[in-house]
PDB file of N, CA and C in Angstrom:
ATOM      1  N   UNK A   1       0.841  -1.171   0.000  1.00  0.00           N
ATOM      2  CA  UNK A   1       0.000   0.000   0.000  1.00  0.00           C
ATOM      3  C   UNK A   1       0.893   1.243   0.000  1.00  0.00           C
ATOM      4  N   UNK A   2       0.174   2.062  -0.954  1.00  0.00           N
ATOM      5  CA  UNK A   2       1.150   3.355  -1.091  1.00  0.00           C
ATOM      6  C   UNK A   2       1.184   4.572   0.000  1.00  0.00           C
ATOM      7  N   UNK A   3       1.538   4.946   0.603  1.00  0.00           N
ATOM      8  CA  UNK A   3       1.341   6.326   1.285  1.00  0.00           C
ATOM      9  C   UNK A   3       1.345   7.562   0.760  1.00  0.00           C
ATOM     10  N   UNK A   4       0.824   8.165   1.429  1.00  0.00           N
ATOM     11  CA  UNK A   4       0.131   9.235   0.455  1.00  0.00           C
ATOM     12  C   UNK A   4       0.683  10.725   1.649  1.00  0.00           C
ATOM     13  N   UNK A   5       1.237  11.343   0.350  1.00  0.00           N
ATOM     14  CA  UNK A   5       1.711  12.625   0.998  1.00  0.00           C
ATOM     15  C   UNK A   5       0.723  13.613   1.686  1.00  0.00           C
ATOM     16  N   UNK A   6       1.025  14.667   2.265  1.00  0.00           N
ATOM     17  CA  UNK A   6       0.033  15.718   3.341  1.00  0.00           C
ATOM     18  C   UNK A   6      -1.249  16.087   2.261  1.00  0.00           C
ATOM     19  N   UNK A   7      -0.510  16.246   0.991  1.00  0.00           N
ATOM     20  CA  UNK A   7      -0.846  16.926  -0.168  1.00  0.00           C
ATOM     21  C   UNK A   7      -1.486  16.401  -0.852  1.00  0.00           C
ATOM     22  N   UNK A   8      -1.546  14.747  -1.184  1.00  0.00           N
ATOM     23  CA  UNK A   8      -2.201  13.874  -1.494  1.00  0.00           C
ATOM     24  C   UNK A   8      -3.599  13.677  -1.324  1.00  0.00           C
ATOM     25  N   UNK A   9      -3.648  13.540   0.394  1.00  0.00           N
ATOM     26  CA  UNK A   9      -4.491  13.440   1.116  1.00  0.00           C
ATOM     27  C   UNK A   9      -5.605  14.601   0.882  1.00  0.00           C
ATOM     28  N   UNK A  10      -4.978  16.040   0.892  1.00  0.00           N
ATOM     29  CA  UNK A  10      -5.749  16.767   0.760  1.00  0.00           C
ATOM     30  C   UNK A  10      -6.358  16.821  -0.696  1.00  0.00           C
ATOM     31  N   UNK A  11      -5.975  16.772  -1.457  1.00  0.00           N
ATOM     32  CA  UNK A  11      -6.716  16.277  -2.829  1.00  0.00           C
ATOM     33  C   UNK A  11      -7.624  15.189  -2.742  1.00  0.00           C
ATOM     34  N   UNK A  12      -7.126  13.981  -2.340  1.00  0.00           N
ATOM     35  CA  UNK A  12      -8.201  12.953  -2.726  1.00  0.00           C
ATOM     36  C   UNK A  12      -9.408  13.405  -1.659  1.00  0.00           C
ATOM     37  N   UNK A  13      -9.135  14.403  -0.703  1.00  0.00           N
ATOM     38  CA  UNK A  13     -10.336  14.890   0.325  1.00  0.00           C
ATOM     39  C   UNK A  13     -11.178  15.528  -0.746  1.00  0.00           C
ATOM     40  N   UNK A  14     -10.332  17.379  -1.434  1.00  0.00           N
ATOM     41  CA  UNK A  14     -11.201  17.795  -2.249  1.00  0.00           C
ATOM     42  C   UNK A  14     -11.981  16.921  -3.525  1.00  0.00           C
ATOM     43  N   UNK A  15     -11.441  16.201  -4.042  1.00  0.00           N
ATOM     44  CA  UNK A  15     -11.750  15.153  -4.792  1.00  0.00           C
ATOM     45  C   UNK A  15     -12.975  14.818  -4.380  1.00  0.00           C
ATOM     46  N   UNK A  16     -13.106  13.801  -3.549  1.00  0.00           N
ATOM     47  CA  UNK A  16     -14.165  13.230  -2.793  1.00  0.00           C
ATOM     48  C   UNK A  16     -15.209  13.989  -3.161  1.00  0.00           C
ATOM     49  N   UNK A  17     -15.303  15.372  -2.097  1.00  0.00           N
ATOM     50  CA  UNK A  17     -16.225  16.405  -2.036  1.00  0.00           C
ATOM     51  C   UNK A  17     -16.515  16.702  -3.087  1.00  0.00           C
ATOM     52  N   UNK A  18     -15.881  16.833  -4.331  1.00  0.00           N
ATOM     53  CA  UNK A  18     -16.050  17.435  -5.182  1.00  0.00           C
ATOM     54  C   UNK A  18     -17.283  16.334  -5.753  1.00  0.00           C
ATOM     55  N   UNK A  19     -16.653  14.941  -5.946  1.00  0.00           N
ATOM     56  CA  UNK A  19     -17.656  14.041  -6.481  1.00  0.00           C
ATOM     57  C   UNK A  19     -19.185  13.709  -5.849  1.00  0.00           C
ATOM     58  N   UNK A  20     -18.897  13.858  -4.342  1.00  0.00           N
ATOM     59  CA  UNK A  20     -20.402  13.744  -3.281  1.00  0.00           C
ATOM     60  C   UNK A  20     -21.173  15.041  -4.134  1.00  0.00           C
ATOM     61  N   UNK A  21     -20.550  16.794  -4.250  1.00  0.00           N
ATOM     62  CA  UNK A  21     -21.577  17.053  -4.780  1.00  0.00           C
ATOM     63  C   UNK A  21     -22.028  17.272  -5.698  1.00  0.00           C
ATOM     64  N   UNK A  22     -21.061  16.725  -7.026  1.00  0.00           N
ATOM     65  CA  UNK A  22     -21.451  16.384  -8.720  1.00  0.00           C
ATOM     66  C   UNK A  22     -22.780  15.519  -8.186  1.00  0.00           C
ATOM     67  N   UNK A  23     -22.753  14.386  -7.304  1.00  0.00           N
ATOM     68  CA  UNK A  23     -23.744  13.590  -7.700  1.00  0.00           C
ATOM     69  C   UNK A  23     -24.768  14.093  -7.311  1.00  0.00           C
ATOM     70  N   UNK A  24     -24.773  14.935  -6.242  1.00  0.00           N
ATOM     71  CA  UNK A  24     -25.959  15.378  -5.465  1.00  0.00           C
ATOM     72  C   UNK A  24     -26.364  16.415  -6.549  1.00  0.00           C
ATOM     73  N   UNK A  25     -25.960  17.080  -7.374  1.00  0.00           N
ATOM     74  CA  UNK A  25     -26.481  17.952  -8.489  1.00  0.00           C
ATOM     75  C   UNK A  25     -27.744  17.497  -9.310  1.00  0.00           C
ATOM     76  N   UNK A  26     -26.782  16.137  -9.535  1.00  0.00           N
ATOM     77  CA  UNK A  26     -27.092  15.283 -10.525  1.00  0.00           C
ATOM     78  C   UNK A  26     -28.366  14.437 -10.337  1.00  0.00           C
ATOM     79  N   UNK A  27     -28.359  14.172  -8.955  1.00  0.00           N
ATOM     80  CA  UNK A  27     -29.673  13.528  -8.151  1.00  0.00           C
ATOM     81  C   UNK A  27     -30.576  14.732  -8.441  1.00  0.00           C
ATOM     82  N   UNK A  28     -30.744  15.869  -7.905  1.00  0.00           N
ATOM     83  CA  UNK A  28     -31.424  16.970  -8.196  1.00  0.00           C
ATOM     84  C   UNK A  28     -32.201  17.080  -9.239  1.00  0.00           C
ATOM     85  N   UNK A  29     -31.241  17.291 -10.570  1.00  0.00           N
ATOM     86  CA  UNK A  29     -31.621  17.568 -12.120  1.00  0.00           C
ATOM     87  C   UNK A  29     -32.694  16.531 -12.138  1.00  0.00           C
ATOM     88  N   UNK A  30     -32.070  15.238 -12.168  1.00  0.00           N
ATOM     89  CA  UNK A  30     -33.004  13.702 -12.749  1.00  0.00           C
ATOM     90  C   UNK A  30     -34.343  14.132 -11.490  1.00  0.00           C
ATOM     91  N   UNK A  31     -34.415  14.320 -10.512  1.00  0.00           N
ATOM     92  CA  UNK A  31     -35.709  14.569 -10.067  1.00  0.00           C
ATOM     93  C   UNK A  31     -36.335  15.759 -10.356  1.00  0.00           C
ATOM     94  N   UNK A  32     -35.959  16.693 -10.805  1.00  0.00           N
ATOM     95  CA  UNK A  32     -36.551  18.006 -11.448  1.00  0.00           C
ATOM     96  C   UNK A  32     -36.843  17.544 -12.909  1.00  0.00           C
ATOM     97  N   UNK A  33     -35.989  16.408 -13.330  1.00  0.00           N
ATOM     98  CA  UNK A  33     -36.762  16.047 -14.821  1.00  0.00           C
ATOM     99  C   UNK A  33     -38.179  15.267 -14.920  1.00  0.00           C
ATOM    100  N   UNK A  34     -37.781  14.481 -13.875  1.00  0.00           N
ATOM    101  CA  UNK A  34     -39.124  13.354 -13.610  1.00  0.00           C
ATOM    102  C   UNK A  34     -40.115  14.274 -12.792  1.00  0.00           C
ATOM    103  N   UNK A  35     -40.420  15.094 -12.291  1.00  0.00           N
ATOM    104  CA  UNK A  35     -41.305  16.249 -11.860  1.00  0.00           C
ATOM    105  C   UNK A  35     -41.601  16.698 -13.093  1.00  0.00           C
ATOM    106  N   UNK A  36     -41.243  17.549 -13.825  1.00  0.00           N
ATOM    107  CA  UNK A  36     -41.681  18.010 -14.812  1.00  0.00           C
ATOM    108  C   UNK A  36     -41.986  17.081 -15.904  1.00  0.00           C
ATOM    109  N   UNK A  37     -41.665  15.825 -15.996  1.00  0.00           N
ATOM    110  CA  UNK A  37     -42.394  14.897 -17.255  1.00  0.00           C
ATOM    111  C   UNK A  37     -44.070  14.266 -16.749  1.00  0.00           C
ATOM    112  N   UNK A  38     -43.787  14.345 -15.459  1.00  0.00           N
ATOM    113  CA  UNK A  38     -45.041  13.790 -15.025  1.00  0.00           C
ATOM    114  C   UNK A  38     -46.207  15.294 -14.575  1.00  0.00           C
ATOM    115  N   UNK A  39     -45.327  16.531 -14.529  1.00  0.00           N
ATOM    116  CA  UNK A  39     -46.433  17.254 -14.749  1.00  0.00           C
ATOM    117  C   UNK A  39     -47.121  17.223 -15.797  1.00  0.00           C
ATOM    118  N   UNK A  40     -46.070  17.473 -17.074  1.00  0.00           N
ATOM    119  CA  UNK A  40     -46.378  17.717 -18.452  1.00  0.00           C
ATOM    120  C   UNK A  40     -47.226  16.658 -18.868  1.00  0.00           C
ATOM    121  N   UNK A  41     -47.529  14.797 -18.070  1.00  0.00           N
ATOM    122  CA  UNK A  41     -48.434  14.071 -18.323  1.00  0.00           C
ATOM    123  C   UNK A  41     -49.847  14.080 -17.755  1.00  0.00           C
ATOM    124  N   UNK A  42     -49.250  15.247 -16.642  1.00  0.00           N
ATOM    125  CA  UNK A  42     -50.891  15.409 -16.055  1.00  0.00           C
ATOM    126  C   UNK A  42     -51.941  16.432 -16.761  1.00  0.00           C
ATOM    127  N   UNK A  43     -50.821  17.362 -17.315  1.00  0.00           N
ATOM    128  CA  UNK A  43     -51.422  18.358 -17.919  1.00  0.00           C
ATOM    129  C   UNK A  43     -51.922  18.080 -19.843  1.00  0.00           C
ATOM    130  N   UNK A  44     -51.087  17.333 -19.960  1.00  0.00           N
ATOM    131  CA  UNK A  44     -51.652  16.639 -21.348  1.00  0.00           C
ATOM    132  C   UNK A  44     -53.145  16.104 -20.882  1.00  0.00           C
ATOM    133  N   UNK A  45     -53.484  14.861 -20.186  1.00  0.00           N
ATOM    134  CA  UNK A  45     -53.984  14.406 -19.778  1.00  0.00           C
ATOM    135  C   UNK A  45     -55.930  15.429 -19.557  1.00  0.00           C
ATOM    136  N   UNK A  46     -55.185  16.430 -18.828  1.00  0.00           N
ATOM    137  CA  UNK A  46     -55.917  17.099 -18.219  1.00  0.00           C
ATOM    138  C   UNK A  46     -57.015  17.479 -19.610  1.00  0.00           C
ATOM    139  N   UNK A  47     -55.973  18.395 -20.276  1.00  0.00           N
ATOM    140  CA  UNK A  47     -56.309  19.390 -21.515  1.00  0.00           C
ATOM    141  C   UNK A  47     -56.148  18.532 -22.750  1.00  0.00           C
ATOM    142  N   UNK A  48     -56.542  17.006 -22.845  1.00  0.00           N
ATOM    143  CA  UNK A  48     -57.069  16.468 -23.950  1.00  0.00           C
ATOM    144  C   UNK A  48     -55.412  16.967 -24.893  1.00  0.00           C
ATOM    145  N   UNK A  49     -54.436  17.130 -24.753  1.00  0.00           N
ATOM    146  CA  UNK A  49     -53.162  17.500 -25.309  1.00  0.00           C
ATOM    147  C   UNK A  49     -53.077  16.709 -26.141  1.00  0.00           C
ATOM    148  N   UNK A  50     -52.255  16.445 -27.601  1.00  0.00           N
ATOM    149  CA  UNK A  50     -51.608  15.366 -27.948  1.00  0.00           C
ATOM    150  C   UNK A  50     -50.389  15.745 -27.960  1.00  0.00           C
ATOM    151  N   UNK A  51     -49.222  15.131 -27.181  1.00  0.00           N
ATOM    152  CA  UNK A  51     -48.229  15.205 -26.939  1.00  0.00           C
ATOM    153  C   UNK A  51     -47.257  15.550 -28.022  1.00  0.00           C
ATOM    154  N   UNK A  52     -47.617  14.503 -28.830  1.00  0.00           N
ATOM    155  CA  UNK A  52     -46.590  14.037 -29.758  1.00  0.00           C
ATOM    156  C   UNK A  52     -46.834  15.072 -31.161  1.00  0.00           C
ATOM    157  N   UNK A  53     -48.373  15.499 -31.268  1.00  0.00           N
ATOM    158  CA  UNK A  53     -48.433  17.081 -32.040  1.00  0.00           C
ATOM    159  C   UNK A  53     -47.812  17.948 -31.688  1.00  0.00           C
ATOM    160  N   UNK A  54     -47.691  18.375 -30.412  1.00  0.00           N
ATOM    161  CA  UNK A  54     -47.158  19.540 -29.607  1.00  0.00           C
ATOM    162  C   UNK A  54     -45.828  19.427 -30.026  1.00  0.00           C
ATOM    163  N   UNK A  55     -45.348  18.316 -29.930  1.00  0.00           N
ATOM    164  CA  UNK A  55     -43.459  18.219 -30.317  1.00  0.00           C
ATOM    165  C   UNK A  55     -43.101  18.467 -32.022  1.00  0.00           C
ATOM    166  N   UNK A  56     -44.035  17.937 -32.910  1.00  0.00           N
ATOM    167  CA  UNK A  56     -43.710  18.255 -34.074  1.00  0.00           C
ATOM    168  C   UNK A  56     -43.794  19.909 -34.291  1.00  0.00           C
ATOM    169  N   UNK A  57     -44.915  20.302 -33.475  1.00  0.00           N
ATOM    170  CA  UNK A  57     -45.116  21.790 -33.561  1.00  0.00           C
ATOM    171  C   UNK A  57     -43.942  22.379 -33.291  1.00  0.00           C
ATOM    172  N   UNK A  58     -43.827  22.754 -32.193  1.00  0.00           N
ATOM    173  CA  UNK A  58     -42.587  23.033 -31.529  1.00  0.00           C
ATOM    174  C   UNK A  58     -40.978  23.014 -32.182  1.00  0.00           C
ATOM    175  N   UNK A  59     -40.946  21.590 -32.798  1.00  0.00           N
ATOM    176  CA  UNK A  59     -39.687  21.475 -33.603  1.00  0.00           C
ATOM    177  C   UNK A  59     -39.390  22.437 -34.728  1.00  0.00           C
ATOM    178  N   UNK A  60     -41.291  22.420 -35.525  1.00  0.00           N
ATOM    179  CA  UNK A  60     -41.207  22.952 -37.128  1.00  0.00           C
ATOM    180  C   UNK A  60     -41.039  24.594 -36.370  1.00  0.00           C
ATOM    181  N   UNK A  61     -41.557  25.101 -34.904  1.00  0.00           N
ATOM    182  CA  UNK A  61     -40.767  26.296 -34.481  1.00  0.00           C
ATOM    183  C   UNK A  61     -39.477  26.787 -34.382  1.00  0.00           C
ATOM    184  N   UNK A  62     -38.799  25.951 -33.974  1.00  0.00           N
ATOM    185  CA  UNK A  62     -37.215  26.430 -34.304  1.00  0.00           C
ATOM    186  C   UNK A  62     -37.018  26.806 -35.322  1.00  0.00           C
ATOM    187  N   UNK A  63     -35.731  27.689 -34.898  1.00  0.00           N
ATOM    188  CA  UNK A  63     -35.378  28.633 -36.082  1.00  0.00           C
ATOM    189  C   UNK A  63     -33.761  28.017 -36.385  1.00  0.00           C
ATOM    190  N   UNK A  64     -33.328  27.898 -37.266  1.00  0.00           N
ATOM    191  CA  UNK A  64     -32.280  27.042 -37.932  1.00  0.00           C
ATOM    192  C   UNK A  64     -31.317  28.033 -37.558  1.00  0.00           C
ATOM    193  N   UNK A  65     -30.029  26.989 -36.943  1.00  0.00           N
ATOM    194  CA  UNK A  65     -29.093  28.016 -36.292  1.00  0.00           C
ATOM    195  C   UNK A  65     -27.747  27.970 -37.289  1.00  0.00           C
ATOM    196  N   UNK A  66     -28.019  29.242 -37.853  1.00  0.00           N
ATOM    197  CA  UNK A  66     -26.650  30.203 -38.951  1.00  0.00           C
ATOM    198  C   UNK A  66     -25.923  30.013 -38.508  1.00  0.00           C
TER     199      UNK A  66
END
């Protein structure tokens, strides 16, 4: 086993931290996505929506990027 300098240590610490709160970001986003897909199914739902019109719409909206 290798030993690890003062300096080492303190890196693989920031390291660590750094990765605990990439994931915790990341946990965040994916539940702010799944919130908003299951609103957007309640609200389809609600208002007779067709989803999958709304997306072609939407697409033929974009404006082509120069």
């Amino acid at each position: 086993m290798k030993t690890k300098t003062p300096e080492e240590q303190d890196e693989c610490k920031r390291l660590r931290q750094e990765l605990k709160a990439a994931r915790r970001e990341l946990a965040e986003e994916v539940l702010d996505h799944r919130i908003d897909q299951a609103l957007l199914e309640i609200l389809t739902e609600e208002y007779h929506i067709d989803i999958e019109a709304l997306k072609k719409k939407a697409a033929g909206m974009r404006s082509p990027i120069a």
